[in-house]
Protein backbone atom coordinates (compact mmCIF):
# COMPACT_ATOMS: atom_id res chain seq x y z
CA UNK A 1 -41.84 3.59 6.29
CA UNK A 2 -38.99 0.98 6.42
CA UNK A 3 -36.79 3.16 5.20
CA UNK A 4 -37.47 6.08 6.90
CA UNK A 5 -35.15 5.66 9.94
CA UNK A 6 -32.32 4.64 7.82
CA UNK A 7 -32.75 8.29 5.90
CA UNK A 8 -33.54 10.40 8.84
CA UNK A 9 -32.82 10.14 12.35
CA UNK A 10 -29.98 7.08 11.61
CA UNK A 11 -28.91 8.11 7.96
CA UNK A 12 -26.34 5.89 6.82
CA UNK A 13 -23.91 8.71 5.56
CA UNK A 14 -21.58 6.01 3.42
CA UNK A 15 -24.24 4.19 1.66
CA UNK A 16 -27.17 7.06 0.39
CA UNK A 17 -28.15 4.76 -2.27
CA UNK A 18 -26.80 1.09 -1.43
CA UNK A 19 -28.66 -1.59 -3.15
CA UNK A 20 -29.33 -3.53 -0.11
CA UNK A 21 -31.73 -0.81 1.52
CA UNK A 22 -34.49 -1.74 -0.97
CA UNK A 23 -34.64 -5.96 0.32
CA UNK A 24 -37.00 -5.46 2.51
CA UNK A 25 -38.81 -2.44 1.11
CA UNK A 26 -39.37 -4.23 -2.25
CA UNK A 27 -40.61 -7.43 0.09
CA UNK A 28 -43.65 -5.73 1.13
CA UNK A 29 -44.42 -3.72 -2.50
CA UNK A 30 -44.21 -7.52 -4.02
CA UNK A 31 -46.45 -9.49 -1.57
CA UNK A 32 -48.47 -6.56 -1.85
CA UNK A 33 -48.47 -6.27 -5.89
CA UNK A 34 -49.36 -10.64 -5.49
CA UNK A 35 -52.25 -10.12 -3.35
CA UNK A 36 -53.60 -7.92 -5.99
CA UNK A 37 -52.96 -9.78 -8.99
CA UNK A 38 -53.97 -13.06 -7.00
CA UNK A 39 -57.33 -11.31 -6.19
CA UNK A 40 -57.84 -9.72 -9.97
CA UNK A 41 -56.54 -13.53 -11.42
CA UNK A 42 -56.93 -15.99 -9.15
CA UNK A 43 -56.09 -19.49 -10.38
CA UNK A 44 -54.34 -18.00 -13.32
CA UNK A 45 -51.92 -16.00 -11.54
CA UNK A 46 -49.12 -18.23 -11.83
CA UNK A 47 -49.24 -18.74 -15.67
CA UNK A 48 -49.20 -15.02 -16.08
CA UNK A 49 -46.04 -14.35 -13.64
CA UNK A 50 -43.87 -16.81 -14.84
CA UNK A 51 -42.52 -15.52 -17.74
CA UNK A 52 -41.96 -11.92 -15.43
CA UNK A 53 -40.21 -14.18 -12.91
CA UNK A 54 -37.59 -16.21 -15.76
CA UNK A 55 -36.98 -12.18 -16.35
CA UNK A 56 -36.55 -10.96 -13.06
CA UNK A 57 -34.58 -14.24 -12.07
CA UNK A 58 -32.34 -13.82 -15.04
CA UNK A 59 -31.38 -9.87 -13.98
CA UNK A 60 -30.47 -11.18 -10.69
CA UNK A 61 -28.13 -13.99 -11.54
CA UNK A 62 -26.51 -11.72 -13.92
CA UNK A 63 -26.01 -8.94 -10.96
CA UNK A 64 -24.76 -11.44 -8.62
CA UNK A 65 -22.47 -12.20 -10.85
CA UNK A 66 -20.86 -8.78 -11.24
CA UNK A 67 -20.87 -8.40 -7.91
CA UNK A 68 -18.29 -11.51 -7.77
CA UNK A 69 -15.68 -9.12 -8.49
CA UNK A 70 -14.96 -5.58 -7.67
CA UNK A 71 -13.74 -4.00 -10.20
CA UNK A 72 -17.00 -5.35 -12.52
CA UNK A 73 -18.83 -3.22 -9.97
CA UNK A 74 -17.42 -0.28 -10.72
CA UNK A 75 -17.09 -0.41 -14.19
CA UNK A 76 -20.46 -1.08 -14.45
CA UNK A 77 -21.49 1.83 -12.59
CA UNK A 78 -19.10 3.93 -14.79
CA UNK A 79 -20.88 2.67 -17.45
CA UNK A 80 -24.64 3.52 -16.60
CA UNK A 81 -23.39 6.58 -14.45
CA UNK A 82 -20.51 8.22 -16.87
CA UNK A 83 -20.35 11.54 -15.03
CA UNK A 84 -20.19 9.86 -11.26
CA UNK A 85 -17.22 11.20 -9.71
CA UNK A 86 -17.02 8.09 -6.78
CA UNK A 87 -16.99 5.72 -9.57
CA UNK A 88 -14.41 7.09 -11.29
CA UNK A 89 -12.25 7.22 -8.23
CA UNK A 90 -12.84 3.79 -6.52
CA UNK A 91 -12.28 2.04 -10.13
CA UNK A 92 -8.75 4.11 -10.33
CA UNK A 93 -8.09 3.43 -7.14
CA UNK A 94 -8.70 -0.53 -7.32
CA UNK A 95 -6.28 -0.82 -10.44
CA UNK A 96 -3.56 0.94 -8.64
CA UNK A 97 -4.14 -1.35 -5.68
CA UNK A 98 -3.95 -4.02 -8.25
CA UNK A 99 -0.90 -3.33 -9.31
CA UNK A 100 -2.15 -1.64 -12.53
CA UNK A 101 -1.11 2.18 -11.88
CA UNK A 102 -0.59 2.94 -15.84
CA UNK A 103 -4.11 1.86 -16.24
CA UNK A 104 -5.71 3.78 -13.51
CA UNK A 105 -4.05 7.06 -14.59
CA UNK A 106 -6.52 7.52 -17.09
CA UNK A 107 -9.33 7.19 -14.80
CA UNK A 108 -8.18 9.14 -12.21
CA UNK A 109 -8.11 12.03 -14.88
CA UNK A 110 -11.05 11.45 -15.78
CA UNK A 111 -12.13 11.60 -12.43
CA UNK A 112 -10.40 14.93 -11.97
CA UNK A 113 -12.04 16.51 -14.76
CA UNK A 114 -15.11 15.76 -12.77
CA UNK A 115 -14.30 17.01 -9.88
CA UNK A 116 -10.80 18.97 -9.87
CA UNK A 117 -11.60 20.38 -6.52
CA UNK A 118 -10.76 16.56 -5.07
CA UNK A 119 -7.93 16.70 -2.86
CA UNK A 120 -7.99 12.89 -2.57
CA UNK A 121 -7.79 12.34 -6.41
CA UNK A 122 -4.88 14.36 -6.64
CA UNK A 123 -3.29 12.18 -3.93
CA UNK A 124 -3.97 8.94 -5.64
CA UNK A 125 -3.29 10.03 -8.99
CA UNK A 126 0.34 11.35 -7.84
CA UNK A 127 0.63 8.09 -6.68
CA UNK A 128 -0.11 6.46 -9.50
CA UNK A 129 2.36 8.18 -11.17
CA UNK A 130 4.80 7.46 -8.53
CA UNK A 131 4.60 3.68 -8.99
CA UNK A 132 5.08 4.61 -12.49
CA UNK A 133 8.50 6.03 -11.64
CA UNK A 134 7.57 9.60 -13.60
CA UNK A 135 8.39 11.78 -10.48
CA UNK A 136 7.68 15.05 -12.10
CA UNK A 137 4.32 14.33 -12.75
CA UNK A 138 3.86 13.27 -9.35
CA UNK A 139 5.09 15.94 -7.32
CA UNK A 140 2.96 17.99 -9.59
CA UNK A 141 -0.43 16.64 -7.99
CA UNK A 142 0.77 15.82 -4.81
CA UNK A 143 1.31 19.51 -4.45
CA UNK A 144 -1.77 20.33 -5.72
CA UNK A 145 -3.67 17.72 -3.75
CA UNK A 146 -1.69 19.78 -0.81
CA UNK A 147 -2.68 22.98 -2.06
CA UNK A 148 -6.28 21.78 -1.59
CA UNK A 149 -6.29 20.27 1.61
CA UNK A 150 -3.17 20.71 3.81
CA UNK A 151 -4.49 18.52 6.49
CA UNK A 152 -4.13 15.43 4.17
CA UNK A 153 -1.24 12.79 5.53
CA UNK A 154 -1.33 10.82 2.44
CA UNK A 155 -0.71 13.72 0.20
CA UNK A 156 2.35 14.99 2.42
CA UNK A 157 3.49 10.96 2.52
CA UNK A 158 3.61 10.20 -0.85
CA UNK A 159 5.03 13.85 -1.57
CA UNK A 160 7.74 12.99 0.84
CA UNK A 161 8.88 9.62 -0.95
CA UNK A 162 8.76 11.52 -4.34
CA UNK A 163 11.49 13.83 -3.24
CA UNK A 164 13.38 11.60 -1.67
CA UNK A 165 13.40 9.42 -5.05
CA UNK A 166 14.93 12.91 -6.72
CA UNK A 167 17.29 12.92 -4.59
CA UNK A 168 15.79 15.51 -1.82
CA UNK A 169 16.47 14.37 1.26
CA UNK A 170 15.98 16.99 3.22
CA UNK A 171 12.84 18.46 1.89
CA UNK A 172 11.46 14.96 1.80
CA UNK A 173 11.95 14.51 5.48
CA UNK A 174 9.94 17.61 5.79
CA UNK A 175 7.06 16.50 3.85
CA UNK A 176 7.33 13.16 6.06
CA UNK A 177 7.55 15.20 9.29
CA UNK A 178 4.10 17.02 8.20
CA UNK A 179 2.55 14.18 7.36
CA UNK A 180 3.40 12.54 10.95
CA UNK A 181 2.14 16.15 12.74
CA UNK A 182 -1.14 15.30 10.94
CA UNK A 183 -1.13 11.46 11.71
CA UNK A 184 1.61 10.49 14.35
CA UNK A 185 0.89 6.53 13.76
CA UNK A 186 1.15 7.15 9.89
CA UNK A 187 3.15 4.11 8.69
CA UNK A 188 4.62 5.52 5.65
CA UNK A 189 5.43 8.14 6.78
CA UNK A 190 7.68 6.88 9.54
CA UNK A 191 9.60 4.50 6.82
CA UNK A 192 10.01 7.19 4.95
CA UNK A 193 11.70 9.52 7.52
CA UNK A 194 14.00 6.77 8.34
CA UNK A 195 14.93 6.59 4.66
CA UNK A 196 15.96 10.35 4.64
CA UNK A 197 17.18 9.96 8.29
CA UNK A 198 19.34 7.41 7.19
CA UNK A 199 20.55 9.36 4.00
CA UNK A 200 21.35 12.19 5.59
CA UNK A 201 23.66 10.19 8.04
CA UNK A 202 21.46 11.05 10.84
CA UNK A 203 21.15 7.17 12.51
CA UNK A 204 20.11 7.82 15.69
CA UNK A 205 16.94 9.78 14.46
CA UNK A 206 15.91 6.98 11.67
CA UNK A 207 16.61 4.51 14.27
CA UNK A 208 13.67 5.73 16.26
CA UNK A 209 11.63 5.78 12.94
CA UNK A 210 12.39 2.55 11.46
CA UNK A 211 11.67 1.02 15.57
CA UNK A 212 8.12 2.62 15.20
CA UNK A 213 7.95 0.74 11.99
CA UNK A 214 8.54 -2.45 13.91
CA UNK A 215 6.44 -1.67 16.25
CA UNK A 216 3.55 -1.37 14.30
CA UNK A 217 4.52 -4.43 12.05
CA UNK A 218 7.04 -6.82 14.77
CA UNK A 219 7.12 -9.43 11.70
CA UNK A 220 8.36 -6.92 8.84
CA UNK A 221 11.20 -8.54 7.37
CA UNK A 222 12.02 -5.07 5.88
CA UNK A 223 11.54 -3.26 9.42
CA UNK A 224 14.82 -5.66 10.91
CA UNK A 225 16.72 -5.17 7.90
CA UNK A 226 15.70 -1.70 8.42
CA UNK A 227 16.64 -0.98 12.17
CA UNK A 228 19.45 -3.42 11.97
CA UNK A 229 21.05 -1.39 9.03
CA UNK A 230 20.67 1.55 11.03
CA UNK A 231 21.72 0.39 14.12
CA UNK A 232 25.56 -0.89 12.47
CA UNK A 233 26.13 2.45 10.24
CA UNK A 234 25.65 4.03 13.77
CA UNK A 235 27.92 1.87 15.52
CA UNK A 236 25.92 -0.41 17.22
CA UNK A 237 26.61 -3.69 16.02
CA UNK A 238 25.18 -5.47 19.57
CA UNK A 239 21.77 -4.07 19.13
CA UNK A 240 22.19 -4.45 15.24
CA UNK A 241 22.78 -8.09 15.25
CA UNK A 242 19.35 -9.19 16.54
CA UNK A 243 17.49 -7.40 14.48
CA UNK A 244 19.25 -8.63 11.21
CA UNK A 245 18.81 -12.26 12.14
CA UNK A 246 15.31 -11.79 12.81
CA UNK A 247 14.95 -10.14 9.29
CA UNK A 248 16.75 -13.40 7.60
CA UNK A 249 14.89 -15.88 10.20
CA UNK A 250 11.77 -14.32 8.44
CA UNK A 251 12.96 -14.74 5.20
CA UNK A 252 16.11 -16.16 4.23
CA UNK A 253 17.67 -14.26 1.31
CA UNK A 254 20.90 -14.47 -0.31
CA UNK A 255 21.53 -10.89 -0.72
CA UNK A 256 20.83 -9.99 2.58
CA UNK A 257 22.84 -12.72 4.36
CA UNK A 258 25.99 -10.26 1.96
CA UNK A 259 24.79 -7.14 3.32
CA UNK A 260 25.08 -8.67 7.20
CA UNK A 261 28.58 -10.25 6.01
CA UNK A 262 30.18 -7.13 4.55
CA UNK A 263 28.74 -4.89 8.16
CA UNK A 264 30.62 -7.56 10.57
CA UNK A 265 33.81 -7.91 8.44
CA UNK A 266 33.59 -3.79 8.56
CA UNK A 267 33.28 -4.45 12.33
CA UNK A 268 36.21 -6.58 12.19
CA UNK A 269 34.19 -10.10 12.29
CA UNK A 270 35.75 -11.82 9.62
CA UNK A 271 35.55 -14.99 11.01
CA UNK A 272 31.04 -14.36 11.28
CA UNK A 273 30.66 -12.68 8.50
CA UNK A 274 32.38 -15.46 6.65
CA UNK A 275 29.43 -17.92 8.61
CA UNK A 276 27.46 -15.64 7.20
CA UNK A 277 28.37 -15.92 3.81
CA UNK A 278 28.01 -19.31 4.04
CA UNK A 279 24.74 -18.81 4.54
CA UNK A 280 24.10 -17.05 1.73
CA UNK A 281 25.73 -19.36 -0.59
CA UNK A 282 23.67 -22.49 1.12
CA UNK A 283 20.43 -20.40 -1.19
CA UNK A 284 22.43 -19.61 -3.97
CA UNK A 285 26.06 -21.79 -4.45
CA UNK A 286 26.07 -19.42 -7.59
CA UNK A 287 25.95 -16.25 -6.32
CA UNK A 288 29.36 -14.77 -8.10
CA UNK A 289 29.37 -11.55 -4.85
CA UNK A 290 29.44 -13.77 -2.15
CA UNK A 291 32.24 -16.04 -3.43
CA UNK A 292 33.97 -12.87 -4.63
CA UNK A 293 33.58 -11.51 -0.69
CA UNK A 294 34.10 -14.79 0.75
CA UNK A 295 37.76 -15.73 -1.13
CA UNK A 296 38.61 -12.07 0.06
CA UNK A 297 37.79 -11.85 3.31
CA UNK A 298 39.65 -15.75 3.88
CA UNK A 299 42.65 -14.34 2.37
CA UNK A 300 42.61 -11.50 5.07
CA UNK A 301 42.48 -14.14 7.39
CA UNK A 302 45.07 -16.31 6.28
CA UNK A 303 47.43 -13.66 4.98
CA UNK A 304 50.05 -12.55 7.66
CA UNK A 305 49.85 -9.46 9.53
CA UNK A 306 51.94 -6.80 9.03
CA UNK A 307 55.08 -5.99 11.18
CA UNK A 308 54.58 -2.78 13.25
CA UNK A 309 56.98 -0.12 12.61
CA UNK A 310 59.44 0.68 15.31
């Protein structure tokens, strides 16, 4: 009767066989099973229960503990259900997000073979290979995972990134473009387009991508360096300049104080990007690029200009 509601008129879609649904059910069955006993035992009931109770106590502490962590959850369900698909998937999918990709691979094949109808294992498996850096492979199930459901922004996403690491610009903005027709917030997506934007000398266009980025995360450090690289290969140094000292404001880094030296001494601000420099050598007095670009851009400065001809 408790759980009647729960499997009928409000079914809880996600959780058909969560462990929680059976607290309060098993509540009544156990006072229930205790008045019984009580009434058949009286006096003695306790003696005869406690030994069930050490046992029943024991199997708890021992679940609580798995469920400390995750991934012992799923494992452990692998392990009593071998052949359940979900399982397989969400333990894949938690080693990628751990950073473990080469690990999950296996599992997310094995999850396949369950199930190779699963457009969303494809997708996280091409992933996995992805982070991997073995492109091939990736493509290879994104495609598929595409092939099974089109209408998956993920899939087109991740495709997009994997051509663009091969060098396919073009077709990777394509595969980003589809992916934002499906999902027009999709984050990814949008840094992704700007990547190929911004490789196929398009600035303008990635400009507007990389400012969606920002939009949706205003304290990216990699969404100013971003916009702000954008912004000076297309000219606009003004608008640039912001967005590059909010990126090192956020987090000061040697390298990328070089980068914003080297685009205002190619904007003819030798005198900042020098400052800038500077900067960068403050974090790192060792850092053999900057000294190389600061002794050259002071010798432009203090070297004579040349005599126009007549």
């Amino acid at each position: 009767a408790i759980l009647a509601p729960s499997s009928s008129i409000v079914p809880l879609i996600t959780q058909t066989m969560a462990e929680h649904r059976m607290y309060l059910p098993l509540a009544a069955i156990i006072v229930g099973t205790m008045l019984a006993a009580h009434r058949l035992l009286g006096a003695r009931l306790p003696f005869a229960v406690a030994g069930l109770a050490l046992a029943f106590g024991t199997t708890t502490a021992a679940r609580n503990h798995q469920m400390q962590d995750e991934l012992t959850i799923w494992a452990d369900t692998i392990a009593k259900r071998p052949r359940n698909v979900r399982a397989h998937g969400n333990y894949s999918l938690l080693l990628s997000e751990l950073g473990r990709p080469a690990e999950a691979i296996p599992w997310f094949r094995r999850a396949l073979a369950l199930d190779p109808k699963s457009a969303s294992t494809e997708t996280n498996l091409g992933a996995a290979y992805f982070d991997i850096g073995n492109y091939a492979q990736a493509e290879t199930h994104l495609r598929s995972a595409i092939m099974l459901d089109p209408k998956l922004p993920d899939a087109h996403a991740n495709l997009g990134a994997t051509l663009f690491e091969t060098g396919r610009a073009e077709v990777a903005l394509a595969s980003n473009q589809a992916a934002l027709a499906l999902a027009p917030n999709h984050l990814p997506a949008h840094r992704q387009a700007g990547r190929a934007l911004f490789a196929l000398g398009r600035f303008a266009e990635a400009a507007a991508h990389y400012g969606e980025v920002l939009r949706q995360q205003p304290d990216s450090t990699t969404a100013h360096y971003d916009l702000g690289l954008t912004l000076a290969r297309s000219g606009d140094l003004a608008r640039a300049r912001p967005h590059f000292n909010a990126a090192l404001r956020l987090k000061p880094d040697p390298a990328g104080f070089l980068a914003y030296a080297r685009f205002l001494a190619s904007s003819g601000l030798k005198a900042e990007a020098i400052t800038a420099i500077e900067s960068a050598l403050r974090l790192r007095p060792d850092f053999p690029e900057a000294l190389a670009e600061r002794a050259r851009l002071q010798a432009s400065l203090d070297s004579p200009a040349a005599p126009k001809p007549r």
